[in-house]
Protein backbone atom coordinates (compact mmCIF):
# COMPACT_ATOMS: atom_id res chain seq x y z
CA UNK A 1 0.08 1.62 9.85
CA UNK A 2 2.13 -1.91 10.06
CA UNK A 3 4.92 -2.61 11.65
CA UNK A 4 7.19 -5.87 11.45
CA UNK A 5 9.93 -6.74 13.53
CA UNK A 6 12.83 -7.82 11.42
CA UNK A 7 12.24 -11.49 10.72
CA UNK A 8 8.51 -11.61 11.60
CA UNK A 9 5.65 -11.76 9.25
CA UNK A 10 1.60 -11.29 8.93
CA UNK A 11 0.58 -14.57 10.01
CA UNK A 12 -1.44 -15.14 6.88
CA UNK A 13 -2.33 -14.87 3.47
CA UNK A 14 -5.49 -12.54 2.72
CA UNK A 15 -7.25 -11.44 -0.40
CA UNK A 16 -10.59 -9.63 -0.47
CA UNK A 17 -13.84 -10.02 -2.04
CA UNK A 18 -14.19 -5.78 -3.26
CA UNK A 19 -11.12 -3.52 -2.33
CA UNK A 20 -7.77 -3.11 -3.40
CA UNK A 21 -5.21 -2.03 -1.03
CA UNK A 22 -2.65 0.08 -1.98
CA UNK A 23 0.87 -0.65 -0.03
CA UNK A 24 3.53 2.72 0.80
CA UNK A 25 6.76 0.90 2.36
CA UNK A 26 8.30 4.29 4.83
CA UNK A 27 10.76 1.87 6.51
CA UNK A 28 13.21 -0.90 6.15
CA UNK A 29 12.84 -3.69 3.20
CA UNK A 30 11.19 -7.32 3.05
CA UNK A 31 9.76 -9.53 0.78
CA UNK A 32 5.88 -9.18 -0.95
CA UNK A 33 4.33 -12.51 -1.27
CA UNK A 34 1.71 -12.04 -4.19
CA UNK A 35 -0.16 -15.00 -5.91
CA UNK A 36 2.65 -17.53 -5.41
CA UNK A 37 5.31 -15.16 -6.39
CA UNK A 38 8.04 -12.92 -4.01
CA UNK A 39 9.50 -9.87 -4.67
CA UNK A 40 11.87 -7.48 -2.74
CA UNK A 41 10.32 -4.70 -1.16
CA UNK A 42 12.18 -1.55 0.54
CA UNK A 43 11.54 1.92 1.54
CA UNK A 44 9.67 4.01 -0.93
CA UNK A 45 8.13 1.37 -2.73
CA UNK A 46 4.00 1.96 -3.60
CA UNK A 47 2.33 -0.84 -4.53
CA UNK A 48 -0.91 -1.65 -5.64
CA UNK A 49 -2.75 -5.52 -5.39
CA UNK A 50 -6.16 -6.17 -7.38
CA UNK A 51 -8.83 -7.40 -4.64
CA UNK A 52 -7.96 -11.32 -5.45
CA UNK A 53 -4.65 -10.99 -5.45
CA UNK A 54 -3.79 -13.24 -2.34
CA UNK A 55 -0.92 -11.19 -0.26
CA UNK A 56 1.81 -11.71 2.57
CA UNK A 57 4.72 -9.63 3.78
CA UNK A 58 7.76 -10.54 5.54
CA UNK A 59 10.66 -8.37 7.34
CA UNK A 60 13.49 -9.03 5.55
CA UNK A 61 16.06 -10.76 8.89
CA UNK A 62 17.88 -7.88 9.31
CA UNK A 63 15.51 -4.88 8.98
CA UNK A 64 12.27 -4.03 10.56
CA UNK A 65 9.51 -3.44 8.01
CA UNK A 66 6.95 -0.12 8.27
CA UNK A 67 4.27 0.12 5.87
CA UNK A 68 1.44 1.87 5.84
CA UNK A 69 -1.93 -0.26 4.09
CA UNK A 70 -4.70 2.19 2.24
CA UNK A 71 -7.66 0.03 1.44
CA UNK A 72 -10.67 1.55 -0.85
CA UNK A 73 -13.24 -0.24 -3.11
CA UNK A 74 -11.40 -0.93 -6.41
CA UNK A 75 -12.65 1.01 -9.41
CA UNK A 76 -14.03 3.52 -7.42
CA UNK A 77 -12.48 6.68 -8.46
CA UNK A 78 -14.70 7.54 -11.67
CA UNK A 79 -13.55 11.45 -12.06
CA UNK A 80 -9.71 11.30 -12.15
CA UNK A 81 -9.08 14.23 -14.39
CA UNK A 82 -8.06 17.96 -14.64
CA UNK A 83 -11.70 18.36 -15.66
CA UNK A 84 -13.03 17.40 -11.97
CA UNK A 85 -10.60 19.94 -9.88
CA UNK A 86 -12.73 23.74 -9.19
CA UNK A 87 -10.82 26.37 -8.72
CA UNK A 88 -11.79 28.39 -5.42
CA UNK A 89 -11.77 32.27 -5.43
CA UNK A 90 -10.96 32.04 -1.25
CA UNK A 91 -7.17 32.49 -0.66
CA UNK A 92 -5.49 31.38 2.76
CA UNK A 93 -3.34 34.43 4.27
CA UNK A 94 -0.20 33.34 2.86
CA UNK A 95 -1.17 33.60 -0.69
């Protein structure tokens, strides 16, 4: 969980050598810094950087920024499919 006071910023740029991080804005807007490049960024936004992709946020100077920062090993999810899901015969009460 991050939290930027309208105007401030993560002191530097970081990439990383294995994991992607994948970016949910809950609060305010700012701006992304990404590989030389800025781009708006506002509540509900996901985003999702590559390991080298060399990253910055700002709060935008009116608006404090909340984001929350998932970080997992990139390419590690190798059963995304309806096939890996098992259907349980157990039932919580309210079923």
């Amino acid at each position: 969980m991050n939290h930027l006071k309208a105007g401030d910023s993560v002191p530097f740029v970081h990439s990383h050598k294995q994991n992607e991080e994948v970016y949910v804005v809950l609060e305010g807007s700012g701006v992304l810094y990404i590989d030389g490049e800025e781009f708006e960024v506002s509540a509900g936004d996901i985003l999702r950087i590559d390991p080298d992709g060399k990253r910055c946020f700002k709060a935008s100077s009116n608006s404090d920024l909340k984001y929350i920062c998932i970080q997992c090993k990139a390419s590690s999810l190798e059963q995304f499919s309806h096939d890996d899901g098992i259907l349980n015969t157990e039932k919580p009460s309210w079923l």
